[in-house]
Protein backbone atom coordinates (compact mmCIF):
# COMPACT_ATOMS: atom_id res chain seq x y z
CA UNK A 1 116.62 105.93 93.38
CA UNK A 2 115.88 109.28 91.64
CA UNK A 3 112.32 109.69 90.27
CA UNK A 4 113.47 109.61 86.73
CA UNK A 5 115.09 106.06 87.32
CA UNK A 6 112.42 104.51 88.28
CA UNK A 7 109.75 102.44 85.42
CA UNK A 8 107.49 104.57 83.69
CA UNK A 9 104.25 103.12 85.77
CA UNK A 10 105.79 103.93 88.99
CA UNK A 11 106.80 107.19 88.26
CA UNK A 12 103.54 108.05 86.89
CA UNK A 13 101.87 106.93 90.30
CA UNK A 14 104.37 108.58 92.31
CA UNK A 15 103.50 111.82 90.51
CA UNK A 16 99.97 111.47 90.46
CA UNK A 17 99.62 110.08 94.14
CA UNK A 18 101.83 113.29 95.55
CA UNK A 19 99.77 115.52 93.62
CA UNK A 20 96.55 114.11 95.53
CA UNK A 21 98.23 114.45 98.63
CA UNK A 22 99.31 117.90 98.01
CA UNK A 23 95.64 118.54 97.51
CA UNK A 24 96.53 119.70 93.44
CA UNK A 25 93.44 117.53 92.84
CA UNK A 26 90.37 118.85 95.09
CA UNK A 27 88.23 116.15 97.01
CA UNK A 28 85.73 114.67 94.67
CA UNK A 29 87.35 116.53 91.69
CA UNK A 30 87.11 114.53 88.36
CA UNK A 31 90.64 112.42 87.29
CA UNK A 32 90.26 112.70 83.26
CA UNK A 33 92.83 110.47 82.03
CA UNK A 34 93.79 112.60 78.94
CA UNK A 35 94.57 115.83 80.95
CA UNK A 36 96.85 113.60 83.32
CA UNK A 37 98.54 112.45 80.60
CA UNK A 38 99.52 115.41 78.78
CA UNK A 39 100.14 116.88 82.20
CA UNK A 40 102.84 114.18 83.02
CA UNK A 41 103.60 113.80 79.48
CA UNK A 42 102.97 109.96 79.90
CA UNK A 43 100.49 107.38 77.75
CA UNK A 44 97.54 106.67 79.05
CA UNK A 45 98.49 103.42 80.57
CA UNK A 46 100.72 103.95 83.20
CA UNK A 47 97.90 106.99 83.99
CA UNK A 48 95.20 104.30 84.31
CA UNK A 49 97.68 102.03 86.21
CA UNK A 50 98.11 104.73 88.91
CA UNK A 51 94.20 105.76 89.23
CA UNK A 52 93.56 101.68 89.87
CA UNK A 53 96.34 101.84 92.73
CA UNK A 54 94.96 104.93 93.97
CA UNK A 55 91.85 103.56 94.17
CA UNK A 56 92.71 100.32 96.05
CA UNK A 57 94.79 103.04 98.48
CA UNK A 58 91.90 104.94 99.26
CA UNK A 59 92.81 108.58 97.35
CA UNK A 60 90.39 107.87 94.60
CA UNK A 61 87.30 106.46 93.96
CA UNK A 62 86.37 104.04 90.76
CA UNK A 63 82.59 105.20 89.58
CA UNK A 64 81.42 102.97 87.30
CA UNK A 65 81.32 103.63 84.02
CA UNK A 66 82.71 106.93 84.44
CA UNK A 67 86.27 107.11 85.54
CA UNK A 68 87.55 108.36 88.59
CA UNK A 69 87.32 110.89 91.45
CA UNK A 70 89.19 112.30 94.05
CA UNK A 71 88.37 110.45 97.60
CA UNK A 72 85.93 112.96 99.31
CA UNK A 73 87.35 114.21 102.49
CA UNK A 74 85.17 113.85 105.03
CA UNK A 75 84.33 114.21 109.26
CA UNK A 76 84.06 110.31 109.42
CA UNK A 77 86.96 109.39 107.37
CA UNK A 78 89.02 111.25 109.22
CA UNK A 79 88.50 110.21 112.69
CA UNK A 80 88.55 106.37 111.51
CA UNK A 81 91.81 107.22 109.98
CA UNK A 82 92.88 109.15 113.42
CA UNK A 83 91.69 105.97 115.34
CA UNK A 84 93.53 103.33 113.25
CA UNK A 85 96.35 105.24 113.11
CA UNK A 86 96.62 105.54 116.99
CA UNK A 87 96.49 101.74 116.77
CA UNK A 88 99.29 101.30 114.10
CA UNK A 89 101.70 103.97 115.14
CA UNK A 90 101.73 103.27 118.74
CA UNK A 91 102.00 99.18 117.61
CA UNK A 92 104.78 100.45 115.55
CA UNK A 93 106.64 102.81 118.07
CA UNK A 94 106.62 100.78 121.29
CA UNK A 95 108.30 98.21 118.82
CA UNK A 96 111.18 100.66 117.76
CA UNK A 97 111.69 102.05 121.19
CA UNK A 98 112.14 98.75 122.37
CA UNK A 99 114.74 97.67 119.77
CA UNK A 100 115.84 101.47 118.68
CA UNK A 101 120.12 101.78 119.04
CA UNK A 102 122.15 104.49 119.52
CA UNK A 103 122.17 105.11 115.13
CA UNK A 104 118.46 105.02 115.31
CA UNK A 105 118.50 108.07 118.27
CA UNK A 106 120.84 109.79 116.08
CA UNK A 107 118.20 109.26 113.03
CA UNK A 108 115.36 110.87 115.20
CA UNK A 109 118.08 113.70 116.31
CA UNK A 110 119.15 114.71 112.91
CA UNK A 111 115.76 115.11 111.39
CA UNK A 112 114.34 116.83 114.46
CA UNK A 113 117.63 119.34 113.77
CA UNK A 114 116.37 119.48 110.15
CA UNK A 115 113.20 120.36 110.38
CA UNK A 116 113.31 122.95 113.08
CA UNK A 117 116.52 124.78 110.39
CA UNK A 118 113.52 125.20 107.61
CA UNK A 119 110.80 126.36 110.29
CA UNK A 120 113.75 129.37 111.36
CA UNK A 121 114.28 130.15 107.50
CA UNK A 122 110.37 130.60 107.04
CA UNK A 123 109.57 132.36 110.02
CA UNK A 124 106.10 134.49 108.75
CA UNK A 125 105.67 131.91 105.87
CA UNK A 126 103.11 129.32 105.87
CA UNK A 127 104.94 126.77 106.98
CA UNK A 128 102.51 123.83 106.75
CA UNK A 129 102.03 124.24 103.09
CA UNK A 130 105.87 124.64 102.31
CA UNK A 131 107.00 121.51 100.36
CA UNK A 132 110.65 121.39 102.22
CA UNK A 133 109.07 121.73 105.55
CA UNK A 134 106.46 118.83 104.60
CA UNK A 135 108.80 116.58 103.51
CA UNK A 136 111.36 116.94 106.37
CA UNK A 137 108.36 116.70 108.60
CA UNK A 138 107.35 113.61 107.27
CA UNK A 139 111.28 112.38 107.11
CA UNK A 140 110.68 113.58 110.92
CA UNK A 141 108.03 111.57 111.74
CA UNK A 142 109.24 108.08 110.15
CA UNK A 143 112.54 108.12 111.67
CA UNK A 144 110.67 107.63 114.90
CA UNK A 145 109.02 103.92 113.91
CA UNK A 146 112.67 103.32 112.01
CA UNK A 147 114.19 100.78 114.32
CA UNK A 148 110.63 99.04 113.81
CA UNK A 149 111.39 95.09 112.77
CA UNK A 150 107.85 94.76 110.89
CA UNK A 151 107.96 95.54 107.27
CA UNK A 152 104.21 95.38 107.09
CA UNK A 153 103.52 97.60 110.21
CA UNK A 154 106.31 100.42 108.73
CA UNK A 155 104.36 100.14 105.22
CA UNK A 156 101.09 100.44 106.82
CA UNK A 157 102.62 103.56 108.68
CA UNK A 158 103.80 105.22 105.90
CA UNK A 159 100.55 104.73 104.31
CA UNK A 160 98.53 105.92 107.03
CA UNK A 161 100.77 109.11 107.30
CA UNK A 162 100.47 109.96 103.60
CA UNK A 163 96.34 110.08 103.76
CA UNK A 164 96.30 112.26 107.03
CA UNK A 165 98.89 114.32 105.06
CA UNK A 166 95.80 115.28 102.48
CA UNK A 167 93.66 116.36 105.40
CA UNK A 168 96.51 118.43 107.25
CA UNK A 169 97.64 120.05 103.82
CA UNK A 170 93.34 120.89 103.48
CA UNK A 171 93.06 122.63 106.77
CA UNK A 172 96.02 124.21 106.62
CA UNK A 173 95.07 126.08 103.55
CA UNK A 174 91.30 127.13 105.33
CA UNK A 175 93.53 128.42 107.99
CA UNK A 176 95.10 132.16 107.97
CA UNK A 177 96.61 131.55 111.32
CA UNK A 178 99.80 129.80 111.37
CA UNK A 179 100.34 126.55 113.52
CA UNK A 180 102.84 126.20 114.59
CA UNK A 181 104.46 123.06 115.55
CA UNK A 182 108.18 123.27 116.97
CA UNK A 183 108.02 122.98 120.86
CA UNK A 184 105.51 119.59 120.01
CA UNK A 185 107.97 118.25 117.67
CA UNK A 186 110.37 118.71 120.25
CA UNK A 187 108.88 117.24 123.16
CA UNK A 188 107.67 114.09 121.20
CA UNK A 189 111.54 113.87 120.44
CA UNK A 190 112.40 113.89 124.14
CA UNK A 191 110.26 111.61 125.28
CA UNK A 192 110.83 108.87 122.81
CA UNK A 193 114.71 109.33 123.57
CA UNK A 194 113.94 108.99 127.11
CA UNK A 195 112.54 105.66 126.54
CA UNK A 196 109.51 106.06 128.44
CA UNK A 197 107.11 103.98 126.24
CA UNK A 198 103.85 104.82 127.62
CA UNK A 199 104.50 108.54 127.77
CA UNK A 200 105.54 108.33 124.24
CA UNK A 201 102.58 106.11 123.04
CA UNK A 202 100.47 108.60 124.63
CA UNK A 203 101.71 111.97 123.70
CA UNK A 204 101.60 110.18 119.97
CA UNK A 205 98.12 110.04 120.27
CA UNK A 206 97.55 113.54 121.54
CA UNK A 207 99.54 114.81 118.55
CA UNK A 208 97.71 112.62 115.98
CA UNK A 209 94.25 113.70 117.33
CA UNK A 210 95.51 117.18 117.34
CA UNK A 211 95.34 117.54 113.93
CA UNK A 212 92.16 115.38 113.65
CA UNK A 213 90.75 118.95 115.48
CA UNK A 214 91.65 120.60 113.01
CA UNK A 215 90.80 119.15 110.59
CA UNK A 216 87.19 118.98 111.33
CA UNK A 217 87.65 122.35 112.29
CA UNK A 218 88.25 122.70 108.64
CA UNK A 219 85.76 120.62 106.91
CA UNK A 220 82.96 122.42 109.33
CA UNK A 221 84.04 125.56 107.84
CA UNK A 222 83.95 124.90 104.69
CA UNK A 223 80.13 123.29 105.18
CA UNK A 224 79.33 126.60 106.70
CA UNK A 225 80.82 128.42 103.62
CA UNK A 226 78.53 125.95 101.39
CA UNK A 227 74.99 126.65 103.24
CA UNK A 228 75.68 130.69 103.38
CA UNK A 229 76.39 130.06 99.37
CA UNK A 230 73.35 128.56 98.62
C-alpha cells in the first residue's frame, strides 16, 4: 500500500515516526504540535495521535503538562536495547533458519545483491546516511528473520531494528570516517545460508554489538564536545 493510501492517522505517524528515526527531530528536541502540522499539512489530530504512539514506542516522551519530546539517546538505552535485541533476533533467526525454504534463501540473496549495487554507486558518499542504502539495508536485514512463524517475535524485530536505526543514523553523522559494511553483510549472508545456527546466532550478536561501539563511541563524543563548551 502506497503512503498516500493509507488513513490519514497512519500516514501522519508513519511520517512523523521516520522523521525521528532519521534523526530530523534531535534527541530531547521539543514536538510542537502546530509546526508538525503545517509541516505535514495535517490537523492536529492525527499529529497528536502519532506523538501518543510514539510515546508508548519509546521515540518520544509525554511531559506532563507540556507536550512532547524527542526520546533522549543515551549510553544505557542503548546497550539495553543491544541486549534485548540479541535476545529477540537470535529467538527470531534460529526460528527462520530452521523453517527458511529455498524462496526464503532467494529473499536473503536478492537483497544482499541489492544492497551491495547502491554501496558500488556511492562509493566516496556517506553511505550510512543515504536513504536508498538505509532502506535496502533494513529490507536486508528483515529478510533474514522472514521465514520466522511468530507474528509477534517479527513485529517485535522490526521494532527493535527501527530504534537502533536512530542511534546508527546519530553516530554516523559524528563520524567523518566512512564504515563501511559490505564484507560483514556478506559473511552474515553466508553463514545463515549455510545453516549453521549457532555460528549465525553468534556472528548476529557480534554485528549488533558492533554498532552498540559505536554508538557510544558517539554519544562520548558528543559529551566531550558539551564539557569543552561550557
Amino acid at each position: 500500500m502506497q503512503s498516500n493510501d493509507l488513513p490519514l492517522a497512519e500516514r501522519t505517524y508513519r511520517e512523523l515516526r521516520a522523521a525521528i528515526v532519521r534523526c530530523e527531530y534531535g534527541p530531547g528536541e521539543r514536538l510542537r504540535v502546530d509546526d508538525i502540522s503545517r509541516k505535514l499539512e495535517v490537523s492536529s489530530s492525527p499529529v497528536r495521535e502519532a506523538l501518543s504512539r510514539l510515546s508508548e514506542q519509546g521515540f518520544v516522551r509525554a511531559v506532563d503538562n507540556r507536550g512532547f519530546r524527542v526520546a533522549p539517546l543515551t549510553i544505557e538505552d542503548v546497550k539495553d536495547l543491544t541486549r534485548v535485541r540479541g535476545l529477540i533476533e537470535s529467538e527470531a533467526l534460529l526460528d527462520a533458519i530452521a523453517h527458511g525454504d529455498d524462496a526464503w534463501e532467494a529473499g536473503i540473496v536478492a537483497c544482499g545483491h541489492s544492497l551491495a549495487l547502491v554501496e558500488q554507486r556511492l562509493v566516496g558518499q556517506h553511505v550510512a546516511l543515504d536513504e536508498s542504502w538505509s532502506e535496502r539495508h533494513r529490507a536486508f536485514h528483515m529478510a533474514f528473520y522472514a521465514a520466522c512463524r511468530s507474528p509477534l517475535l517479527l513485529e517485535l524485530v522490526s521494532e527493535l531494528f527501527d530504534r537502533a536505526e536512530r542511534y546508527r543514523r546519530f553516530s554516523a553523522s559524528m563520524r567523518s570516517i566512512e564504515s563501511r559494511k559490505h564484507n560483514e553483510h556478506d559473511d552474515l549472508m553466508k553463514v545463515v545460508l549455510s545453516r549453521n545456527a549457532t555460528e549465525a546466532a553468534a556472528r548476529f550478536m557480534d554485528h549488533i554489538r558492533g554498532t552498540e561501539s559505536r554508538v557510544v563511541a558517539a554519544l562520548q563524543a558528543l559529551d566531550r564536545q558539551v564539557v569543552a563548551k561550557a
